[in-house]
Protein backbone atom coordinates (compact mmCIF):
# COMPACT_ATOMS: atom_id res chain seq x y z
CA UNK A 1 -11.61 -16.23 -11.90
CA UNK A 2 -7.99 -16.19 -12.99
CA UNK A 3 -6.31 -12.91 -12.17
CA UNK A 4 -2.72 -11.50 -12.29
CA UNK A 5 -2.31 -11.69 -8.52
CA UNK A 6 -3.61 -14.90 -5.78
CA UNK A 7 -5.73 -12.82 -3.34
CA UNK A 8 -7.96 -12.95 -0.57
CA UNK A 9 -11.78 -11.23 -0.78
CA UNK A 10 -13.99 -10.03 2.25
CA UNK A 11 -17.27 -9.34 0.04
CA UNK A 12 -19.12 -5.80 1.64
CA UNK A 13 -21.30 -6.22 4.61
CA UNK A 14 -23.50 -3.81 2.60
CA UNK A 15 -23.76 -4.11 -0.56
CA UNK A 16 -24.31 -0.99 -3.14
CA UNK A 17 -24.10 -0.78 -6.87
CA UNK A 18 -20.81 -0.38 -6.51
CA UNK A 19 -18.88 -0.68 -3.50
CA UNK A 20 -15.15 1.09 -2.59
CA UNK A 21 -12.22 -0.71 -2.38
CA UNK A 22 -9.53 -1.61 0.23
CA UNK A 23 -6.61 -3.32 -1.28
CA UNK A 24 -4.14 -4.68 1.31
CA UNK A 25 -0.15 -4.88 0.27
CA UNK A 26 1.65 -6.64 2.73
CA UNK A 27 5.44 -6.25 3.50
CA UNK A 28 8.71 -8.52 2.62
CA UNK A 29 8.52 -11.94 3.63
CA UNK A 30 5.03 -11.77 4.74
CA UNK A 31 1.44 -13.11 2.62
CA UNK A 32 -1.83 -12.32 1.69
CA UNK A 33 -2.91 -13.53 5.39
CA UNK A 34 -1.64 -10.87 7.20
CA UNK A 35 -3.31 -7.73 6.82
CA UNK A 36 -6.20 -10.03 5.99
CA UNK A 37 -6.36 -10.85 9.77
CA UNK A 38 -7.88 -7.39 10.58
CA UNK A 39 -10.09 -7.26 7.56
CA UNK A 40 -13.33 -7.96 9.72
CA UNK A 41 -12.75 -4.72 11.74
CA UNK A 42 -13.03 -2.61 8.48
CA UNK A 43 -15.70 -0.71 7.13
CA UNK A 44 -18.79 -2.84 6.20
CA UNK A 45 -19.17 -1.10 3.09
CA UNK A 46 -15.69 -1.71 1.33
CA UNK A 47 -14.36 -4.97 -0.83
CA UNK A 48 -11.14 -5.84 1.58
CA UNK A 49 -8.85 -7.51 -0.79
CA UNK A 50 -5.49 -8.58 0.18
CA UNK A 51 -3.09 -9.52 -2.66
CA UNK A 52 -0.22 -11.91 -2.73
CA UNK A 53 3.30 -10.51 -3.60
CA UNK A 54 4.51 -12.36 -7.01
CA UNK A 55 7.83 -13.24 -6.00
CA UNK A 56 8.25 -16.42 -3.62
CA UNK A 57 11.14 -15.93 -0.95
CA UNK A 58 10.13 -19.69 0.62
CA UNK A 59 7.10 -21.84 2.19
CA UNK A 60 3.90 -19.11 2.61
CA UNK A 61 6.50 -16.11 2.54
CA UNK A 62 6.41 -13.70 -0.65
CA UNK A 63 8.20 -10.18 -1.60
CA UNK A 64 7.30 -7.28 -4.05
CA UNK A 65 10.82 -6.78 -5.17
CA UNK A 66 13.84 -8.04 -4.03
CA UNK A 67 15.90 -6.97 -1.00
CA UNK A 68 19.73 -7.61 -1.29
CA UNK A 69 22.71 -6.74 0.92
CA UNK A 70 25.84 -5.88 -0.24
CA UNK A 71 29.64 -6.72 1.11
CA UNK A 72 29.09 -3.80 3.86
CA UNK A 73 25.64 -5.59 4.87
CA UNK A 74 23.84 -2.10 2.89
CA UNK A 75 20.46 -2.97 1.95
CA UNK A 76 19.38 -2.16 -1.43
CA UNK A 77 16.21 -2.48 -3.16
CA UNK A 78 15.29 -4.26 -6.77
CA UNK A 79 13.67 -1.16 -8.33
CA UNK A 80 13.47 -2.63 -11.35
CA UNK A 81 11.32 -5.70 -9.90
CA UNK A 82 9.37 -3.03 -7.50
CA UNK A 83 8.42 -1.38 -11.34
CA UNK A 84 6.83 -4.33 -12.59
CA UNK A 85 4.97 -5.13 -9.37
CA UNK A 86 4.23 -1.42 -9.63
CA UNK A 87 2.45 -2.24 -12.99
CA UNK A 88 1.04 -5.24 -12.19
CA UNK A 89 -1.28 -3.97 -9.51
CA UNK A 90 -2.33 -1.24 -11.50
CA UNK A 91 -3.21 -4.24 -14.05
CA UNK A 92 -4.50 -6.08 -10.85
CA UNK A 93 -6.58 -3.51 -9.84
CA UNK A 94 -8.58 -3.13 -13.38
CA UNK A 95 -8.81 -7.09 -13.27
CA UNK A 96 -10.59 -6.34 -10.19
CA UNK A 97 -13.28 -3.67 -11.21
CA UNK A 98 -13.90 -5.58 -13.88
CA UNK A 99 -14.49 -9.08 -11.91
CA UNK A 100 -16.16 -7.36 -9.11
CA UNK A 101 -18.95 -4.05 -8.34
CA UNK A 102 -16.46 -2.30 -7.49
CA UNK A 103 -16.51 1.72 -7.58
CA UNK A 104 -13.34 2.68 -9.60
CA UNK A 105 -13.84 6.03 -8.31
CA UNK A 106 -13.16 4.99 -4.44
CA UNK A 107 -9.95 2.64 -4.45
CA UNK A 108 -8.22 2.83 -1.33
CA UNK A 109 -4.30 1.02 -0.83
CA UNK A 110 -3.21 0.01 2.67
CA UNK A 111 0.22 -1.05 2.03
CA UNK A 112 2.70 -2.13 5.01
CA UNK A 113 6.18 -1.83 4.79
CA UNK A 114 7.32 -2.94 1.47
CA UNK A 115 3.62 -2.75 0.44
CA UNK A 116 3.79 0.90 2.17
CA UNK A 117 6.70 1.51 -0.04
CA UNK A 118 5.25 0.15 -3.39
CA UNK A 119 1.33 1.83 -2.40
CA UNK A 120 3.42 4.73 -3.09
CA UNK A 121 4.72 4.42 -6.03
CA UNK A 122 1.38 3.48 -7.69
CA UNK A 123 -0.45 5.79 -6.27
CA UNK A 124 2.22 8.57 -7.82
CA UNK A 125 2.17 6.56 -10.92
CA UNK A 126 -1.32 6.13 -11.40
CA UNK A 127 -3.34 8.86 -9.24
CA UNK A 128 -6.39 8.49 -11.86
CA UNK A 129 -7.06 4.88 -10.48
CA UNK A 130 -6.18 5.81 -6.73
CA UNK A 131 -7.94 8.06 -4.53
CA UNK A 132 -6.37 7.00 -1.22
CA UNK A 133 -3.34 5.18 0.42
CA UNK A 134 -2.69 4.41 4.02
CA UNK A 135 1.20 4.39 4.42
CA UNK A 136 2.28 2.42 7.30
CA UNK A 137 5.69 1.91 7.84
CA UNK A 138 7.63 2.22 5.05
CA UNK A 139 9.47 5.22 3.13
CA UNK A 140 9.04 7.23 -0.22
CA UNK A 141 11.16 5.60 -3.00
CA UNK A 142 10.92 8.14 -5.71
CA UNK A 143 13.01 5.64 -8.28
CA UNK A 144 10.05 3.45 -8.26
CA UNK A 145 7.31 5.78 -9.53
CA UNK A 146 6.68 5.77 -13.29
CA UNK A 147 9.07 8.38 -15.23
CA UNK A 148 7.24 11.96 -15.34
CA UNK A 149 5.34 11.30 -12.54
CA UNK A 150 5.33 14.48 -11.18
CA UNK A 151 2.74 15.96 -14.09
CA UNK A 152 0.25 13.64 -13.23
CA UNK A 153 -3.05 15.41 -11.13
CA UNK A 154 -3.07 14.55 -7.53
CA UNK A 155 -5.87 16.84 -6.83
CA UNK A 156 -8.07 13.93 -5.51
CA UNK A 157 -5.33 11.84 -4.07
CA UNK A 158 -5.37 11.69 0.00
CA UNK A 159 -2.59 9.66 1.95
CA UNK A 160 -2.86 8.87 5.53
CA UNK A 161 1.03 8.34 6.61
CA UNK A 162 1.93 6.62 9.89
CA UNK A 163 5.18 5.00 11.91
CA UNK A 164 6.78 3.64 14.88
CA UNK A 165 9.39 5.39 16.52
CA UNK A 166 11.21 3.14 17.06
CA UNK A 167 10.95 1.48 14.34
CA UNK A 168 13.90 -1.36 13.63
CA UNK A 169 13.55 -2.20 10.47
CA UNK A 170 12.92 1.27 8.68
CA UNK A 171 14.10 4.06 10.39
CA UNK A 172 11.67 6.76 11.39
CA UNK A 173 14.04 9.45 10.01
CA UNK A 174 13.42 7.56 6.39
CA UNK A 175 9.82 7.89 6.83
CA UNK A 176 9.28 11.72 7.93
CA UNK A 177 10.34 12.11 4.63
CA UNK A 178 7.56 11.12 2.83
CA UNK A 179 5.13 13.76 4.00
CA UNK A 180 6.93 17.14 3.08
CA UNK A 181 7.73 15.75 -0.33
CA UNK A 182 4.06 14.71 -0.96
CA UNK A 183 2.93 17.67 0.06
CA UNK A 184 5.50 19.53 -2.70
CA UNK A 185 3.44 17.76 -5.63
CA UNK A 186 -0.06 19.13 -4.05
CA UNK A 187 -1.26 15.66 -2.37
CA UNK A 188 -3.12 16.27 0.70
CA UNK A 189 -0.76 14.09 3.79
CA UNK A 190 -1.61 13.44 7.07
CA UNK A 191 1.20 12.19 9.11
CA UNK A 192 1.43 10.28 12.15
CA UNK A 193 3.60 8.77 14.90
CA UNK A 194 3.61 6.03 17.64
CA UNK A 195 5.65 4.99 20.26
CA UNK A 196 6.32 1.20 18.82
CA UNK A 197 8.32 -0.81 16.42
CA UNK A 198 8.01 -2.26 12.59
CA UNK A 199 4.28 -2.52 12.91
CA UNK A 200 0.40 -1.53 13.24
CA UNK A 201 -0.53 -0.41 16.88
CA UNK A 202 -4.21 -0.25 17.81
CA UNK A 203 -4.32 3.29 18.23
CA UNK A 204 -2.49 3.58 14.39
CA UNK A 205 -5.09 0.97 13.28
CA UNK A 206 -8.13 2.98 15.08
CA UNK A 207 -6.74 6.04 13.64
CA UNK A 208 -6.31 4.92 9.66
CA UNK A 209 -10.36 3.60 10.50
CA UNK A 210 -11.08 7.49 11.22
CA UNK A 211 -9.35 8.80 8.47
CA UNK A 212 -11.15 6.84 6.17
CA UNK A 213 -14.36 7.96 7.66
């Protein structure tokens, strides 16, 4: 099976005729492997499918988009590489429904950092082939959503938001800002806080589980 993106596939514990999806976007630097780790403690009834970021940074370590740092040491983000990874999953995921029983009625992203950032985007760009995203920490980059996204329908979009307080790599300030401007466009937000750094608790990973419930 020769798709658009290398991936990783936990086939449903119980199968339907078609089964939801969980698609796993990791963050920079980072690979398919990662959120894949945890993909046994999810729901038996979902495909968990974790992608692989096109962009090679070095040995097992892959990015959505470019990071680069200017003369001040600023961080700034390849928006126009995030676009095209932005449209390749949406490509990605049809490859998928089409390769697999999967209900494209129930897709579900998990993104992480810069796959928090990007799950965004997509789901903004394309809310007919997303119904849910679990945000975990990462920001809301409007530049990166498809131009006239805010006329699209989110009625049946949901997004589960979460981050650590103290948070190193993205500032918590950055990502409180997600939820009130979500919320402007009509999409439903639930937002959520720990007390740790640039990553996935067990309470945030417990709660995401409950939410998806």
């Amino acid at each position: 099976m020769n798709l658009s993106l290398h991936h990783l596939v936990r086939e449903p514990k119980i199968k339907l005729e078609k089964n939801p999806l969980l698609l796993l976007l990791h963050g920079y630097g980072s690979n398919e492997e990662d959120l894949f780790s945890f993909a046994s403690e999810l729901p038996d009834e979902y495909y968990v499918i974790s992608a692989r970021a096109p962009y090679d940074l070095m040995y097992g370590s892959y990015a959505w988009y470019a990071i680069n740092f200017d003369a001040d040491e600023n961080k700034f983000s390849d928006v126009a590489q995030a676009q095209q990874s932005r449209d390749l999953i949406a490509t990605f995921i049809d490859e998928l429904i089409a390769n697999y029983a999967i209900d494209a009625s129930n897709v579900t992203l998990v993104g992480f950092s810069q796959g928090c950032i990007l799950s965004y985007a997509i789901a903004l760009s394309y809310p007919e082939k997303i119904q849910r995203v679990v945000a975990m920490s990462g920001y809301l980059n409007l530049e990166m959503a498809k131009l006239g996204y805010e006329k699209n329908d989110f009625n049946n979009l949901k997004i589960f938001s979460s981050h650590g307080t103290v948070d190193q790599v993205v500032p918590v300030e950055w990502a409180r800002k997600a939820a009130p401007a979500l919320q402007q466009l009509g999409i439903d937000v639930v937002y959520k806080e720990y007390p740790i750094g640039h990553g996935i608790s067990p309470q945030n990973f417990y709660d995401f589980k409950n939410w998806l419930k």
